[in-house]
C-alpha atoms as a PDB file:
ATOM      1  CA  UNK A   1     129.803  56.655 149.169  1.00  0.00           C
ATOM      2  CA  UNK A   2     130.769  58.476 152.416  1.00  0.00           C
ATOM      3  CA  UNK A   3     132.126  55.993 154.943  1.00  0.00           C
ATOM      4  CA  UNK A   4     132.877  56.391 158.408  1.00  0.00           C
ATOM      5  CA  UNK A   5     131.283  59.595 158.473  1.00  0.00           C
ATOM      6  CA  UNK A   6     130.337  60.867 161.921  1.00  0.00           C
ATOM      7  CA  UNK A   7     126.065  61.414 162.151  1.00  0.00           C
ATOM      8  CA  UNK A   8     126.080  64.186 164.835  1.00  0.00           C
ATOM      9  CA  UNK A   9     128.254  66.110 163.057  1.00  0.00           C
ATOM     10  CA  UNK A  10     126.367  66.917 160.225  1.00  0.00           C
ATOM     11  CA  UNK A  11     123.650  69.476 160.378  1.00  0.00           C
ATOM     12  CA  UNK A  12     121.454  70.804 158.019  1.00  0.00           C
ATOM     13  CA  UNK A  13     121.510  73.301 154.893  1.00  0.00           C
ATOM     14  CA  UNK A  14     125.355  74.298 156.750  1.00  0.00           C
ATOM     15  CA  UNK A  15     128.425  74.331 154.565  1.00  0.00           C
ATOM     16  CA  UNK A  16     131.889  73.050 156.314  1.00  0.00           C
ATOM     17  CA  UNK A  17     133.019  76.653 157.581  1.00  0.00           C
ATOM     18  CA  UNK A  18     129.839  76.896 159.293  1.00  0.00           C
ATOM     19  CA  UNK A  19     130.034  73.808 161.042  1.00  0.00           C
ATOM     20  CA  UNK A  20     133.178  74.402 161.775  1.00  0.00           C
ATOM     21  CA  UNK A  21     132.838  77.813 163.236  1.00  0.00           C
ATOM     22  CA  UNK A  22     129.299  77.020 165.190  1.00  0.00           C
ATOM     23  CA  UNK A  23     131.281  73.722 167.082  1.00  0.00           C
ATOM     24  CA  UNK A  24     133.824  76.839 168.175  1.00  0.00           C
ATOM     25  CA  UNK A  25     131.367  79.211 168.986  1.00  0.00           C
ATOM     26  CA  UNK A  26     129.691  76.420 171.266  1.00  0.00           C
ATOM     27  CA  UNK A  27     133.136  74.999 172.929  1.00  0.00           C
ATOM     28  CA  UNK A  28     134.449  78.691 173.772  1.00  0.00           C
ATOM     29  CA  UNK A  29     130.827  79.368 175.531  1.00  0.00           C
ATOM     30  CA  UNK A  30     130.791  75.853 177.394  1.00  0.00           C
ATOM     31  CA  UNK A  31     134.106  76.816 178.671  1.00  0.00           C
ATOM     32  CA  UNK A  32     133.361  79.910 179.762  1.00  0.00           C
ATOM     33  CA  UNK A  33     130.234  79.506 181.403  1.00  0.00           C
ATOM     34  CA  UNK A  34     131.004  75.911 182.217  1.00  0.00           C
ATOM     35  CA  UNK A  35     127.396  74.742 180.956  1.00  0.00           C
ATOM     36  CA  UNK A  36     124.871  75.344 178.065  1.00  0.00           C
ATOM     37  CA  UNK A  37     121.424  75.081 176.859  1.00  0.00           C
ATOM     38  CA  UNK A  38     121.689  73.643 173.261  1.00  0.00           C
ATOM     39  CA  UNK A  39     119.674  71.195 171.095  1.00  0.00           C
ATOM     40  CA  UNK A  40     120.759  67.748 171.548  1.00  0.00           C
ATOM     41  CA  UNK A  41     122.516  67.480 167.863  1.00  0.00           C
ATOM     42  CA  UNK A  42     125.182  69.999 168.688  1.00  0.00           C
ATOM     43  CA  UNK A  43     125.558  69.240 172.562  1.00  0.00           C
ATOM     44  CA  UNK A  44     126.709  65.600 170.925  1.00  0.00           C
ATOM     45  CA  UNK A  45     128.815  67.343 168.023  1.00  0.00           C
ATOM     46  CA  UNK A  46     131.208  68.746 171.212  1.00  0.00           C
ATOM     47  CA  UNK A  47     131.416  66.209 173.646  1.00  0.00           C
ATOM     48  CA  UNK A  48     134.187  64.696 172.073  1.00  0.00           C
ATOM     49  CA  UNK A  49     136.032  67.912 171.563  1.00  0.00           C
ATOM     50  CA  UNK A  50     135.715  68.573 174.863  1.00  0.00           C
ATOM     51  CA  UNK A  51     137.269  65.679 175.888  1.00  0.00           C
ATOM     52  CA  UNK A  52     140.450  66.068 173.347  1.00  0.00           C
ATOM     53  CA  UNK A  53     140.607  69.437 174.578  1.00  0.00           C
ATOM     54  CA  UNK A  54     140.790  68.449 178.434  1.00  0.00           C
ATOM     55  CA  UNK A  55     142.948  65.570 177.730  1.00  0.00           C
ATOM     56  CA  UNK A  56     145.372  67.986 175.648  1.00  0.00           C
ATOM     57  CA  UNK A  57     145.820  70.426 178.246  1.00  0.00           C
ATOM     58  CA  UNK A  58     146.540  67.546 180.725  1.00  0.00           C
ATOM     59  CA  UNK A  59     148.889  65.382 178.690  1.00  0.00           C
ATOM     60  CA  UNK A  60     151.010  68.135 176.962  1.00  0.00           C
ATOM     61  CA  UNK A  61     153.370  70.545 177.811  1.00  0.00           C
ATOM     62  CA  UNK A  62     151.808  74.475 178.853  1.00  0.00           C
ATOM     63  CA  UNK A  63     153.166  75.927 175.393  1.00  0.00           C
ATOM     64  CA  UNK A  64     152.409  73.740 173.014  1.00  0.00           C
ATOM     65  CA  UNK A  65     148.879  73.161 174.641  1.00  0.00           C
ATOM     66  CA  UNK A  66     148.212  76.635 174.353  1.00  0.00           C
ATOM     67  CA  UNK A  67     148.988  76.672 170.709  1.00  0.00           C
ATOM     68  CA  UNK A  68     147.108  74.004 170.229  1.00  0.00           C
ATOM     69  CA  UNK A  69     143.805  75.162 172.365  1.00  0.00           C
ATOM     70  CA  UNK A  70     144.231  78.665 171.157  1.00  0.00           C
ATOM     71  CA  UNK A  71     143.410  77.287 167.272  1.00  0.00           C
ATOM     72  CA  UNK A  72     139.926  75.787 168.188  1.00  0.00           C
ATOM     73  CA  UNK A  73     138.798  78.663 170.818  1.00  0.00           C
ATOM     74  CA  UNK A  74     137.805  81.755 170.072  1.00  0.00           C
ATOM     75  CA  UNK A  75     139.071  83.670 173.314  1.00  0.00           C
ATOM     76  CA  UNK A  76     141.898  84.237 175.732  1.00  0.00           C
ATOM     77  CA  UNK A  77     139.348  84.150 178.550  1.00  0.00           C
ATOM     78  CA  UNK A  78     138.056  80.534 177.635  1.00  0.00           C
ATOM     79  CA  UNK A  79     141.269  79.013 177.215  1.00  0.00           C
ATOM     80  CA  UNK A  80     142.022  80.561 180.735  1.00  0.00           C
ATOM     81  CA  UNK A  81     139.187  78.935 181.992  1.00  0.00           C
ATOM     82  CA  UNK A  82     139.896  75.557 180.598  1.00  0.00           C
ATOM     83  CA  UNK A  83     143.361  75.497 182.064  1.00  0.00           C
ATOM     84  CA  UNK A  84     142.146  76.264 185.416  1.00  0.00           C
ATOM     85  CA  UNK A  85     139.168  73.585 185.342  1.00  0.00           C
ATOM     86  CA  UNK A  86     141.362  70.886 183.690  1.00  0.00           C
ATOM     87  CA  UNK A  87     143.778  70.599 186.237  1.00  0.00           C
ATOM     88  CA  UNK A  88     141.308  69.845 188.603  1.00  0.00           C
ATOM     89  CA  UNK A  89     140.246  67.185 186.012  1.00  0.00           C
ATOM     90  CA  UNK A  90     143.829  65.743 185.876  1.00  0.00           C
ATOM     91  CA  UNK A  91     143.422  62.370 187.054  1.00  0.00           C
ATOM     92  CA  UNK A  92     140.541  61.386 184.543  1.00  0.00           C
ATOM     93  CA  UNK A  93     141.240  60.074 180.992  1.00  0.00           C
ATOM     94  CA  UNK A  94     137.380  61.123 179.421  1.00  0.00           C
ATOM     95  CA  UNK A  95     133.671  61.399 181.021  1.00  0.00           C
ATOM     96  CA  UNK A  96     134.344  65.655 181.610  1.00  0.00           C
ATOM     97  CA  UNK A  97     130.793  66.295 180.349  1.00  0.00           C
ATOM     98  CA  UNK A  98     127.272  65.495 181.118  1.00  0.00           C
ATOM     99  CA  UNK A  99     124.269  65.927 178.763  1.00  0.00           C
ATOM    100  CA  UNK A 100     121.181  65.858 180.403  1.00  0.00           C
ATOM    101  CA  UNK A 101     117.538  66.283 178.905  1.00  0.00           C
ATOM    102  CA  UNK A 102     115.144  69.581 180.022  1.00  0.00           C
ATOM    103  CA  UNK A 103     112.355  69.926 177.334  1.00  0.00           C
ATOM    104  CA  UNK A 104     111.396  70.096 173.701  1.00  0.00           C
ATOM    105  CA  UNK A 105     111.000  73.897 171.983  1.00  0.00           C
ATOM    106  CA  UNK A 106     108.356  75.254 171.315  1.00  0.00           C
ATOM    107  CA  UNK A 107     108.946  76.327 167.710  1.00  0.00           C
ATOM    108  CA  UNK A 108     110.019  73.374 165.988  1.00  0.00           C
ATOM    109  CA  UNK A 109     109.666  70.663 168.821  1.00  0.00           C
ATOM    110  CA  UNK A 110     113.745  69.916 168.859  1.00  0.00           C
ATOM    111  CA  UNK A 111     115.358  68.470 171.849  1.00  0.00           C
ATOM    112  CA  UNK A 112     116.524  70.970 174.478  1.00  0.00           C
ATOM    113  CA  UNK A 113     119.279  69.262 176.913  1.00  0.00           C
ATOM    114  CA  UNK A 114     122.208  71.197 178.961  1.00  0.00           C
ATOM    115  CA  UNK A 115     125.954  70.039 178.414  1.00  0.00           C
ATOM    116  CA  UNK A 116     127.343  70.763 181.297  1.00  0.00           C
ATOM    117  CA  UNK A 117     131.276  70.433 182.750  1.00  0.00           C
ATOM    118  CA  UNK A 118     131.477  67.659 185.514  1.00  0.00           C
ATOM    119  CA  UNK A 119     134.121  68.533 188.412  1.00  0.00           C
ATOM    120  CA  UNK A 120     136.026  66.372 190.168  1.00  0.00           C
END
């Protein structure tokens, strides 16, 4: 039996790696662009990693938290961007996103929202 596991992580037909490397793929573009259009599933599969990441940045010291931040984005230019946006976020503890609904797709009918950064 798998215990404890967490049910907006998994996804279907996806291997570990993949998983893995799509949660990246979506944290380095929320960062960037500081909001995206994704299906509900994965927009919940980051929210908590957004909030480690914020807290991270926050609670540790500049070198170590870009060690650590480096590891789970893909680019220079998003970690950048997280730095600057977290220190605006300095006095919170969690709550940096918000997911909010827009539509179902056309194609297969899944639930469109946009995960978007909230500023202080």
């Amino acid at each position: 039996m798998r215990h404890r596991m967490k049910k907006f992580g998994h996804f279907k037909k996806k291997d570990r790696d993949h998983r893995d490397s799509m949660i990246r793929n979506l944290l380095t573009s929320f960062f960037l662009h500081g909001s995206i259009v994704t299906t509900e599933k994965r927009a919940l599969a980051i929210t908590g990693m957004v909030d480690k990441l914020v807290n991270l940045v926050n609670e540790k010291d500049k070198l170590n938290a870009i060690r650590e931040v480096g590891a789970v984005l893909f680019t220079k230019e998003s970690s950048a961007v997280l730095f600057e946006r977290a220190a605006k976020l300095k006095d919170k503890k969690s709550g940096f996103s918000r997911i909010t609904p827009i539509k179902y797709r056309d194609g297969d009918s899944a639930k469109l929202v946009k995960i978007e950064l909230i500023e202080a």
